[in-house]
Protein backbone atom coordinates (compact mmCIF):
# COMPACT_ATOMS: atom_id res chain seq x y z
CA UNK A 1 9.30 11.94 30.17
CA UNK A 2 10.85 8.66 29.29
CA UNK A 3 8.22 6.12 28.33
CA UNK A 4 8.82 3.21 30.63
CA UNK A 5 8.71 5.71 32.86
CA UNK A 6 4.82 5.96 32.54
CA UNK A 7 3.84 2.61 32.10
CA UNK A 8 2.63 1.29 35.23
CA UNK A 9 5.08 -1.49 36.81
CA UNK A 10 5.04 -5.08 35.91
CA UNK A 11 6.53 -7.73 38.35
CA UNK A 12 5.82 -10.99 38.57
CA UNK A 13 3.99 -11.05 35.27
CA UNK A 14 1.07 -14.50 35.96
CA UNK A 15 2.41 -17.08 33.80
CA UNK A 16 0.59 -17.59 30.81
CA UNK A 17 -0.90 -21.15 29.70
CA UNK A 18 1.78 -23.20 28.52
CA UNK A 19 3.20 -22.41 24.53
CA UNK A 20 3.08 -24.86 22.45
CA UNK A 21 6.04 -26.74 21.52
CA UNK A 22 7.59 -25.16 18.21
CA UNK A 23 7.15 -27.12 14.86
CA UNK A 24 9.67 -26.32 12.08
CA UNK A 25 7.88 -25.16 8.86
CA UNK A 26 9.79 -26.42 5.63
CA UNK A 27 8.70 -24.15 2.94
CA UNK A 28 9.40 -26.38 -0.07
CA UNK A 29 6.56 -29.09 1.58
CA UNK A 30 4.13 -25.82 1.68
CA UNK A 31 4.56 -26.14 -2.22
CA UNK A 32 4.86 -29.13 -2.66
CA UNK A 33 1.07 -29.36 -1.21
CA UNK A 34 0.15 -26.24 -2.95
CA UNK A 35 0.87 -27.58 -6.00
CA UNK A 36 -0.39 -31.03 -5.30
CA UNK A 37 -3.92 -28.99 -4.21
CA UNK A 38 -3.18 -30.54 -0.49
CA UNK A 39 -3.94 -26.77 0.53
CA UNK A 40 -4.98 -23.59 -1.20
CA UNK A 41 -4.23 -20.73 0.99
CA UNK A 42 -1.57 -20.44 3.69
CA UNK A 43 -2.77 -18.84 6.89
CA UNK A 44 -0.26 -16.92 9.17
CA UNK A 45 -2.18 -15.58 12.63
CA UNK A 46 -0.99 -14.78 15.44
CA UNK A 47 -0.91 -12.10 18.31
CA UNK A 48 0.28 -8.56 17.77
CA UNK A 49 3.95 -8.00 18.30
CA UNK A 50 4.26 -11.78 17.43
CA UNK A 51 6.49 -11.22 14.26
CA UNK A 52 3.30 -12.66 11.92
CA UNK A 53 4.18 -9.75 9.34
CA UNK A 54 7.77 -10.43 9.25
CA UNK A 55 7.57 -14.41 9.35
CA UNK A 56 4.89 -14.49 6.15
CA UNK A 57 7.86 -12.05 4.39
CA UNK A 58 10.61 -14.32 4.90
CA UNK A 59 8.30 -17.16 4.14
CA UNK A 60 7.03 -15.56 0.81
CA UNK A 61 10.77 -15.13 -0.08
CA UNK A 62 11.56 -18.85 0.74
CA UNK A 63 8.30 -20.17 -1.59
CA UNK A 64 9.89 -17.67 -4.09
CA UNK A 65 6.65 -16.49 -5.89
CA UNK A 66 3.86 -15.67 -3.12
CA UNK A 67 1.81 -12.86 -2.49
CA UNK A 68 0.30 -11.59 0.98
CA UNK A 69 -3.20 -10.68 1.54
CA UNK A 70 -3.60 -8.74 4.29
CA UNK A 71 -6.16 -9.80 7.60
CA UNK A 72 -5.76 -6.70 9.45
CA UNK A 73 -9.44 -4.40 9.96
CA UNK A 74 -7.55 -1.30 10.41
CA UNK A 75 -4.89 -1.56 7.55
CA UNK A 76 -7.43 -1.29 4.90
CA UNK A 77 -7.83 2.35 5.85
CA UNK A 78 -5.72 4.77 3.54
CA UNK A 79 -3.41 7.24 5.43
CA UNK A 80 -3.64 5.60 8.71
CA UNK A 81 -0.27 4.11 8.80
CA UNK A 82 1.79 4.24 11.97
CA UNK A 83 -0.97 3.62 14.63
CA UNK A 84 -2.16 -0.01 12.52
CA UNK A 85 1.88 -0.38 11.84
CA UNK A 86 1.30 -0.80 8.41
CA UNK A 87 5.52 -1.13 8.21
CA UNK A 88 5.46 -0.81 4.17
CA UNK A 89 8.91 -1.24 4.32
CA UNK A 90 9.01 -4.75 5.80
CA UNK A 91 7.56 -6.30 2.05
CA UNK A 92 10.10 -5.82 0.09
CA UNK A 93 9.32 -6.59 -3.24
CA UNK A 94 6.70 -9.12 -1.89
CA UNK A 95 3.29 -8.14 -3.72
CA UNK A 96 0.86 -6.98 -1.06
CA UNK A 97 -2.87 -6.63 -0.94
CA UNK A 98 -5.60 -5.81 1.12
CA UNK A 99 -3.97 -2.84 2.57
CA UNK A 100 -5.19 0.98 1.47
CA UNK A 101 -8.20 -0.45 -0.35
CA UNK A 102 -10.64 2.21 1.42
CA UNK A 103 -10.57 6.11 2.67
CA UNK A 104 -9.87 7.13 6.48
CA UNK A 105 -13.40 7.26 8.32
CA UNK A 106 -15.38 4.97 5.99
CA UNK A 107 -16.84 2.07 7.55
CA UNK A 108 -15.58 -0.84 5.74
CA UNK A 109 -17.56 -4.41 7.17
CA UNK A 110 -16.93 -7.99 7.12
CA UNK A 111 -18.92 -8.35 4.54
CA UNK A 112 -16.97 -6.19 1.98
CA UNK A 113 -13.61 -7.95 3.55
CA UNK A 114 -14.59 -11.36 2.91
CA UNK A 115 -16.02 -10.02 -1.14
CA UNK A 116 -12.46 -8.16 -1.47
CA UNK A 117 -10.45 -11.14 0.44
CA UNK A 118 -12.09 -13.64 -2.64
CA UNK A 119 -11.26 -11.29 -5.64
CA UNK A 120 -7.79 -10.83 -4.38
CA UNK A 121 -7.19 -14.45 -3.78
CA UNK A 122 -8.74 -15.64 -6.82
CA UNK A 123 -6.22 -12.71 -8.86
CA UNK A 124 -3.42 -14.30 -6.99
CA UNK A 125 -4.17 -17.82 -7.64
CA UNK A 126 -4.72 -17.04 -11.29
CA UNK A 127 -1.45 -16.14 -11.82
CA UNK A 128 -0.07 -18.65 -10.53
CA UNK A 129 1.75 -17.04 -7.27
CA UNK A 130 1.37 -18.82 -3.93
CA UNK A 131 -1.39 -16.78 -1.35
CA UNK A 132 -0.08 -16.15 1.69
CA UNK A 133 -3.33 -14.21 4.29
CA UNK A 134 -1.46 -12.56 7.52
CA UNK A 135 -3.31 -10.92 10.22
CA UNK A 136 -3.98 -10.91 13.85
CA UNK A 137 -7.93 -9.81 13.49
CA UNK A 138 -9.78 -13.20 14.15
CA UNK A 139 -13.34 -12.18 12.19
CA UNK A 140 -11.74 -11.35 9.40
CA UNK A 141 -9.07 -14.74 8.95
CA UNK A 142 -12.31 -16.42 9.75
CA UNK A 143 -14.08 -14.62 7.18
CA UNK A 144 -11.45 -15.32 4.43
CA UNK A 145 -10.87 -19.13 5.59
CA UNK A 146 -14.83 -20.06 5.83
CA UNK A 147 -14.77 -20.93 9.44
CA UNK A 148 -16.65 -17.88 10.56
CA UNK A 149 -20.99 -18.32 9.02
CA UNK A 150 -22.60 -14.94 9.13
CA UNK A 151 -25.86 -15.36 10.88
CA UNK A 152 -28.00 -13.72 7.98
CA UNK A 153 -25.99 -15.64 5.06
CA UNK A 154 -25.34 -12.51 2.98
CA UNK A 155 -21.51 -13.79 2.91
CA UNK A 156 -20.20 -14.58 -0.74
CA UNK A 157 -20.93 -18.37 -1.99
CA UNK A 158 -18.25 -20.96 -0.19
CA UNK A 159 -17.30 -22.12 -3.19
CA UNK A 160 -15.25 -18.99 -3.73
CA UNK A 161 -13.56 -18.87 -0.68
CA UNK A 162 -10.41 -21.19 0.15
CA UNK A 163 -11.31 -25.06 1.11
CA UNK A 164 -8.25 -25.77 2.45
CA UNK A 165 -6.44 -23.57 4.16
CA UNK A 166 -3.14 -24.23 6.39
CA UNK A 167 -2.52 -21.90 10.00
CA UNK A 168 0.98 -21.13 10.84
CA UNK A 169 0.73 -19.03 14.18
CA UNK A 170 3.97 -17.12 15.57
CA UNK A 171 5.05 -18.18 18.79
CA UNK A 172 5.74 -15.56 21.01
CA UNK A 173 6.51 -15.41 25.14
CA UNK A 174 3.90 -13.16 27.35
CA UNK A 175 6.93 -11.69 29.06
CA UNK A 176 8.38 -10.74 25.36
CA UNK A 177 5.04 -10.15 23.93
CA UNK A 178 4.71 -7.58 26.53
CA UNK A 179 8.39 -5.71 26.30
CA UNK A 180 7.57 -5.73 21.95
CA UNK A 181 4.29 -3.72 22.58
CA UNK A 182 5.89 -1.19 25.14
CA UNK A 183 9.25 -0.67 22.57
CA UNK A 184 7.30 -0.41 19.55
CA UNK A 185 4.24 1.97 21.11
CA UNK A 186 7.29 4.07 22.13
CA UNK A 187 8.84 3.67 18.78
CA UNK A 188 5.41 5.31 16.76
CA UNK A 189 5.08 8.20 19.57
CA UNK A 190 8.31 8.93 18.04
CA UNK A 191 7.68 8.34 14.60
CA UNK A 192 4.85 11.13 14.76
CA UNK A 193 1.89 8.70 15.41
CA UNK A 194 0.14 12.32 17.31
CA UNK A 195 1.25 14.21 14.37
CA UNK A 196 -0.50 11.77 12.14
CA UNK A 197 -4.17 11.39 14.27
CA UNK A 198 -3.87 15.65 13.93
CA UNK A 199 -3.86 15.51 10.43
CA UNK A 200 -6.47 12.24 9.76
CA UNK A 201 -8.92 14.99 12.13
CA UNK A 202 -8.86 17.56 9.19
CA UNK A 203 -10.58 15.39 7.24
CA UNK A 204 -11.83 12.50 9.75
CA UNK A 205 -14.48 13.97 12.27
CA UNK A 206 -13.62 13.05 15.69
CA UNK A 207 -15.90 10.22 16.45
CA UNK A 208 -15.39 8.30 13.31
CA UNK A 209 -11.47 8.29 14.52
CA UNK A 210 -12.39 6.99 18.56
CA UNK A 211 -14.49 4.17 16.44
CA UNK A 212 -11.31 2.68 15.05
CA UNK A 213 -10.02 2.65 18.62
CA UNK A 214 -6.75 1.61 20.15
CA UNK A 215 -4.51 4.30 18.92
CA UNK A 216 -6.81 6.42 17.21
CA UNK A 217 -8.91 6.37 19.95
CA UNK A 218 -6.45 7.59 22.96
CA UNK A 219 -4.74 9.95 20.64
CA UNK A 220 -7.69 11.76 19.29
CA UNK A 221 -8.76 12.05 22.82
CA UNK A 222 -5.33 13.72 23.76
CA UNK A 223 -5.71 15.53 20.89
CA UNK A 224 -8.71 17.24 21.93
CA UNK A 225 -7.58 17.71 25.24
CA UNK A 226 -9.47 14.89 26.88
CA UNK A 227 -6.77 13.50 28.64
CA UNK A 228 -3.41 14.12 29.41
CA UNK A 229 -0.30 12.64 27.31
CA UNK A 230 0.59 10.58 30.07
CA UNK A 231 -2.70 9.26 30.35
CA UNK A 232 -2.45 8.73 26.52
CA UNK A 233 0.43 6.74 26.49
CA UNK A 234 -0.12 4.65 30.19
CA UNK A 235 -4.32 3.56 28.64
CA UNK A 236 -2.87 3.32 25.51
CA UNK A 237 -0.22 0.40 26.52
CA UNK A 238 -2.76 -0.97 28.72
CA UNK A 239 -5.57 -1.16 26.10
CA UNK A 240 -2.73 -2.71 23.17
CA UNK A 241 -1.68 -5.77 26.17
CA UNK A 242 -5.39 -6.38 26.59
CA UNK A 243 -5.92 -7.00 22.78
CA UNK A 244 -3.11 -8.88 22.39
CA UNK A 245 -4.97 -11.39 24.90
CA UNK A 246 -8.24 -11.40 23.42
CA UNK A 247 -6.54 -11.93 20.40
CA UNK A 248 -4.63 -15.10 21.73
CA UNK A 249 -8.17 -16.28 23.09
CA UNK A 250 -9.58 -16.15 19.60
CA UNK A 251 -6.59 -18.22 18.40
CA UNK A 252 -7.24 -20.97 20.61
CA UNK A 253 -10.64 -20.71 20.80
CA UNK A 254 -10.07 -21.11 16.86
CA UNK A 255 -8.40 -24.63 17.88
CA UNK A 256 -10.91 -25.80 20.06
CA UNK A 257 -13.42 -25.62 17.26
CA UNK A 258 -11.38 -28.40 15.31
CA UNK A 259 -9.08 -25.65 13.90
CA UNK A 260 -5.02 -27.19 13.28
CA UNK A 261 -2.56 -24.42 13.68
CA UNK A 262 0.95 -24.86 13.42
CA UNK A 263 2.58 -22.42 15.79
CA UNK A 264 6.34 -21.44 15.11
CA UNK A 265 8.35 -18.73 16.30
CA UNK A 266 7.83 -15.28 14.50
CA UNK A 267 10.29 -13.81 12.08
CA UNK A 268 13.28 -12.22 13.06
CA UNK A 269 14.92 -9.43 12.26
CA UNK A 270 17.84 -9.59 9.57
């Protein structure tokens, strides 16, 4: 069965609080203020299926000698690659880190993000290359960037964590947003994103799998016979729109505590 033809029908989408207008981000003044210690991180966030990935590529290959750290929680996990859309490909020769650090059903915690986000920033920074953190998970930018305080202040010292950081969010319509998520959840069915959740479960009991949720969770549970493929695929889309929302809530809920980010529109496709 064709894939739109399970997702349930969408007219009249509600209108979504107005976007921001679009600033233009000139690269060279990003170094410039690097260099000048203005800022000491760039921050791209944004919504999944915004184009964050591909923008902080083709801005890494405008600054000419940057690095990307990685703010996803599911792409640290090693052989879970097309349900957290890992996209390898899209880096080029841009020097990646953060992703495949730990095994597939470990339990990796903010805590051992924000010690592995510092070590990796600090590498970068010694060697001169500009740090670039992309990611759409909100606790762990916040992590990195210092805004988020753990309660019971077993966080590494401030001091080694970036002072200045700079946001850059990708711009990206609901109604587009929305037609993204249904192509590309279509696009890993067919890329063998089943085939890989039957293979992670060899190794990866069950529940350990559901914990990571989103994909992992719906598959596994069609896996095991739980529910049907086209109750797989319909939950599945449902479940990816709804985080895409929360995720835009953390974003501006991110700016309402004081938080500047620059939103542009999201890379583009060569």
């Amino acid at each position: 069965m064709n894939r739109t033809e399970l997702l349930p029908d969408r007219p009249g989408i509600p209108p979504m609080a107005k976007l921001p207008d679009p600033e233009v981000i000139d690269p060279e003044a990003l170094v410039a203020a690097y260099a000048a210690g203005d800022i000491d991180l760039i921050c791209v966030v944004g919504p999944t299926a915004s184009g964050k990935t591909r923008y902080a590529v083709q801005l890494a290959h405008s600054i000419g000698n940057a690095e990307i750290l990685s703010a996803d929680s599911r792409q640290v996990y090693r052989g879970m690659d097309i349900g957290t859309g890992k996209d390898l490909g899209e880096y080029g020769d841009v020097p990646y880190h953060l992703i495949d650090i730990v095994s597939a059903g470990a339990k990796f915690n903010i805590y051992e993000y924000q010690a592995a986000f510092a070590q990796a920033w600090a590498d970068v920074r010694s060697r001169g290359a500009v740090p670039i953190l992309c990611g759409g998970s909100g606790l762990y930018i916040e992590a990195a960037t210092k805004a988020y305080k753990f309660d019971k202040g077993n966080g590494i010292s401030a001091d080694k964590l970036p002072q200045k950081p700079y946001y850059i969010g990708t711009l990206v319509s609901r109604e587009e947003r929305v037609a993204r998520i249904d192509r590309r959840l279509e696009e890993r069915l067919k890329e063998g994103l089943v085939e890989e959740v039957r293979g992670l479960l060899e190794t990866v009991p069950a529940p350990d799998l559901i914990y990571y949720g989103l994909e992992y969770k719906f598959v596994t549970q069609y896996v095991l016979g739980e529910i049907s493929y086209d109750d797989m695929v319909v939950g599945l889309g449902n479940a990816i729109h709804q985080f895409a929302k929360r995720q835009m809530t953390w974003f501006r809920g991110m700016e309402r505590d004081g938080i500047r980010i620059h939103w542009t529109k999201g890379g583009k496709k060569d």
